[in-house]
Protein backbone atom coordinates (compact mmCIF):
# COMPACT_ATOMS: atom_id res chain seq x y z
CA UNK A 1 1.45 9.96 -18.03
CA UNK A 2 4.30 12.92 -18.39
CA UNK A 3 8.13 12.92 -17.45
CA UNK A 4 6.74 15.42 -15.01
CA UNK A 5 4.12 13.39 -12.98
CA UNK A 6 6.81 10.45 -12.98
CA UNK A 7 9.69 13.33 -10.99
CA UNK A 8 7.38 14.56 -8.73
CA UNK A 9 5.73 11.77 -8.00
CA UNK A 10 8.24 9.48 -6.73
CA UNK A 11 6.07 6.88 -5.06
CA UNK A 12 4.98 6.02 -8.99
CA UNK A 13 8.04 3.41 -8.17
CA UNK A 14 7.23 0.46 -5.81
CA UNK A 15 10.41 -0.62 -5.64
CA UNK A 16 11.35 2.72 -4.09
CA UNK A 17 8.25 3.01 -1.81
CA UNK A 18 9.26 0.90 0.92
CA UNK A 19 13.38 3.18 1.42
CA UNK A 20 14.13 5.38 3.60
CA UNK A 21 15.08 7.64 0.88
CA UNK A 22 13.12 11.30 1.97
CA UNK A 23 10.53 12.49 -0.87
CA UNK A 24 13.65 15.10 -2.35
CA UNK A 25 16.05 12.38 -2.37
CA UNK A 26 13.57 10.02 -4.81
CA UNK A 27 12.99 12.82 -6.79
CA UNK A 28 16.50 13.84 -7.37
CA UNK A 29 16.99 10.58 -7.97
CA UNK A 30 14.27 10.00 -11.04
CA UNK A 31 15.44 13.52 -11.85
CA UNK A 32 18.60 12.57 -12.34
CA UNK A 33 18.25 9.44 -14.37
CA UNK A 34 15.98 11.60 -17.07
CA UNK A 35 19.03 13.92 -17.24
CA UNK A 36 21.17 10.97 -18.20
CA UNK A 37 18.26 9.92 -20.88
CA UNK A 38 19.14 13.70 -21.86
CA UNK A 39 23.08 12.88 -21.78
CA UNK A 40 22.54 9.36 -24.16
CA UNK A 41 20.19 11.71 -26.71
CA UNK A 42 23.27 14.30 -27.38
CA UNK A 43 25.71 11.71 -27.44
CA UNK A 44 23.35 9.55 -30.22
CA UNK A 45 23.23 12.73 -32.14
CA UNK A 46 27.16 13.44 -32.11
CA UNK A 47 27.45 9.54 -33.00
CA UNK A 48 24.85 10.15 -35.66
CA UNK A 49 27.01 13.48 -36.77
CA UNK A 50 30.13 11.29 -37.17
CA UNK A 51 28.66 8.94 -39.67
CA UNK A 52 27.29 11.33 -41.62
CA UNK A 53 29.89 14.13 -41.95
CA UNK A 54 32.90 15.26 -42.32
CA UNK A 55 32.87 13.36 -45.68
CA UNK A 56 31.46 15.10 -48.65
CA UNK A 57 28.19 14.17 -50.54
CA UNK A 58 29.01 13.28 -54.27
CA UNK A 59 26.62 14.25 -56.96
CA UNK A 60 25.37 11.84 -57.42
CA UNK A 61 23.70 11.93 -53.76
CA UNK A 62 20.94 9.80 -53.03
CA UNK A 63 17.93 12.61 -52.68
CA UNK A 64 15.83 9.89 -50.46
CA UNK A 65 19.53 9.37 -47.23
CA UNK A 66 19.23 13.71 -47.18
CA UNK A 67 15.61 13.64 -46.53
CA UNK A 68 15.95 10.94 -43.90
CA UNK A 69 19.00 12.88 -42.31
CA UNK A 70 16.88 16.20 -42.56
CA UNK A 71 13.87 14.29 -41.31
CA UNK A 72 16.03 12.62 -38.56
CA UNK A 73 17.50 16.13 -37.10
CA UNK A 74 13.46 17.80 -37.01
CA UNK A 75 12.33 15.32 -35.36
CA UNK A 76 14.87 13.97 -32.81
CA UNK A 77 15.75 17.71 -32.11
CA UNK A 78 12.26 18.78 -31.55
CA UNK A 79 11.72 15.63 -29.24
CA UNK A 80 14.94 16.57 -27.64
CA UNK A 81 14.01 20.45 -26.55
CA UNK A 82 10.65 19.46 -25.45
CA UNK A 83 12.40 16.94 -22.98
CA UNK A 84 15.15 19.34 -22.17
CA UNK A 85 12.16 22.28 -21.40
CA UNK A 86 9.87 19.25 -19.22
CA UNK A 87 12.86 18.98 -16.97
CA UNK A 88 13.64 22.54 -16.66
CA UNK A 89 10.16 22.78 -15.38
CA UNK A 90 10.02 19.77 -13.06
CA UNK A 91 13.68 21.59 -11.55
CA UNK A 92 11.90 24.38 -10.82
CA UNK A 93 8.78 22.40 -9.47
CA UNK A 94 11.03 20.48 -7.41
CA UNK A 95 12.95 24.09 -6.19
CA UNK A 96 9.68 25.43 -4.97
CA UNK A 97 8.28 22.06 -3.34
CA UNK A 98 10.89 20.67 -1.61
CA UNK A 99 13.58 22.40 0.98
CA UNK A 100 17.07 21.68 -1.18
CA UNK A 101 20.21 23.52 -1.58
CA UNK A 102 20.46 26.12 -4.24
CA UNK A 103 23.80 24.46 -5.59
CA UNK A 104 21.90 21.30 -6.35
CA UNK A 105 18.80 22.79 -8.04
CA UNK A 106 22.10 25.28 -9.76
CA UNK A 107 24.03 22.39 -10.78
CA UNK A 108 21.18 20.21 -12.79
CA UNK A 109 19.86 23.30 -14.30
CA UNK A 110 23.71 24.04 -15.78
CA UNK A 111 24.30 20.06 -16.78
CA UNK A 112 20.88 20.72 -18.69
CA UNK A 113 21.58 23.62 -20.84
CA UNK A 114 25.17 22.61 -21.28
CA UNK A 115 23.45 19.32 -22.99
CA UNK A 116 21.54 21.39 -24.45
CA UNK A 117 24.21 23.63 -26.08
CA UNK A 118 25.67 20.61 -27.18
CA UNK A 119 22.56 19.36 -29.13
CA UNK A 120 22.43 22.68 -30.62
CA UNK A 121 25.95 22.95 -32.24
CA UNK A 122 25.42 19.43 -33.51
CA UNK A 123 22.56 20.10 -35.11
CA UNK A 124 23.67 23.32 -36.37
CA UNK A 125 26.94 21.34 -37.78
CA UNK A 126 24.82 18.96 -39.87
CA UNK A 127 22.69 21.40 -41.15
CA UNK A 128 25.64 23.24 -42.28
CA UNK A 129 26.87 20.12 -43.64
CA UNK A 130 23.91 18.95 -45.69
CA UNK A 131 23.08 22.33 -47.29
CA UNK A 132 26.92 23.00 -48.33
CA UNK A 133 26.67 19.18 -49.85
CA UNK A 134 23.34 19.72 -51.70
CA UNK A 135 21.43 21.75 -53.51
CA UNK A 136 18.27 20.60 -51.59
CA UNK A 137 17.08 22.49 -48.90
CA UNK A 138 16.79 21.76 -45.60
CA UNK A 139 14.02 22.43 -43.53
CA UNK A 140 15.93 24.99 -41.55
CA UNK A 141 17.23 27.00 -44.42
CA UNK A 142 13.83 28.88 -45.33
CA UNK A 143 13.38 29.77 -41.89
CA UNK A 144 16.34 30.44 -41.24
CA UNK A 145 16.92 33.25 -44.15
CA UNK A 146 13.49 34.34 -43.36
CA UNK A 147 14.12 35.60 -39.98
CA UNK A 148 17.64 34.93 -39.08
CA UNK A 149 17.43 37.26 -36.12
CA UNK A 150 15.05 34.74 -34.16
CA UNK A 151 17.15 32.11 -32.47
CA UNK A 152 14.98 32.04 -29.82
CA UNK A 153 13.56 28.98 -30.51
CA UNK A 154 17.29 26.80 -30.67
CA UNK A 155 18.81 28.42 -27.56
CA UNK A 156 18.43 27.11 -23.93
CA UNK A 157 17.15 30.34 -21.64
CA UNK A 158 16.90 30.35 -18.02
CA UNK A 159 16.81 33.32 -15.71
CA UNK A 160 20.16 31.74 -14.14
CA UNK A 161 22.55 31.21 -17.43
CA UNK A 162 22.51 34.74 -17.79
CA UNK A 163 25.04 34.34 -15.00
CA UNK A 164 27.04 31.35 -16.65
CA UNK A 165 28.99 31.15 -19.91
């Protein structure tokens, strides 16, 4: 079972089956709890950030903590922008299934790529951080001087944050 199919379909919860919540309402509410899942993950990474930076590596660095760290960032990042993508989807499922105010679909699609920018400049921070501490690589750095044009793949797009900055 997906984030997706738990949103949209709110009577998945028994103890919300028997409200008199509407449909919307139970999926705004489900909606709104995964955004706050969203909100803990950024502020776990900026916690994570602050015990691992601003002090500098010695060199005698322990190869073994900057793989971890490197290992850490890949894989809690990619975990984050798949969720971050999933609820951009179910928002827009949600716009076109149930009658609700533009403001409200608006307003969870900006909290979600403002998270979003967040995880991005934290992740960009510690990469920064580990490759001007060490003379190992990270996995970003090849990719990054391979095609450093493509940032398509770290930055939030929607058709509406063209509007908001």
């Amino acid at each position: 079972m997906n984030i997706a199919s738990l949103i949209i379909e709110p009577s998945l919860f028994p103890h919300m089956s028997h409200s008199t919540l509407s449909s919307s309402d139970r999926s705004f509410i489900e909606f709104t709890r995964c955004l706050y899942k969203v909100k803990s993950v950024v502020q776990e990474l900026q916690a994570f950030e602050k015990s691992v930076g601003p002090t500098p590596f010695g060199k005698e660095q322990n190869h073994d903590f900057i793989q971890h760290v490197n290992l850490y960032l890949e894989e809690s990042f990619q975990k984050f922008n798949h969720m971050c993508k999933v609820l951009l989807i179910v928002l827009t499922k949600l716009e076109s299934n149930h009658p609700v105010r533009r403001e409200r679909i608006d307003s969870f699609r900006q909290e979600i790529i403002y998270e979003w920018r967040k995880a991005i400049t934290v992740r960009q921070d510690l990469v920064i951080l580990l490759e001007t501490n060490t003379i190992i690589p990270s996995p970003y750095s090849m990719a990054d001087s391979d095609n450093e044009s493509d940032t398509s793949t770290l930055e939030p797009t929607t058709s509406s944050d063209s509007s908001s900055s």
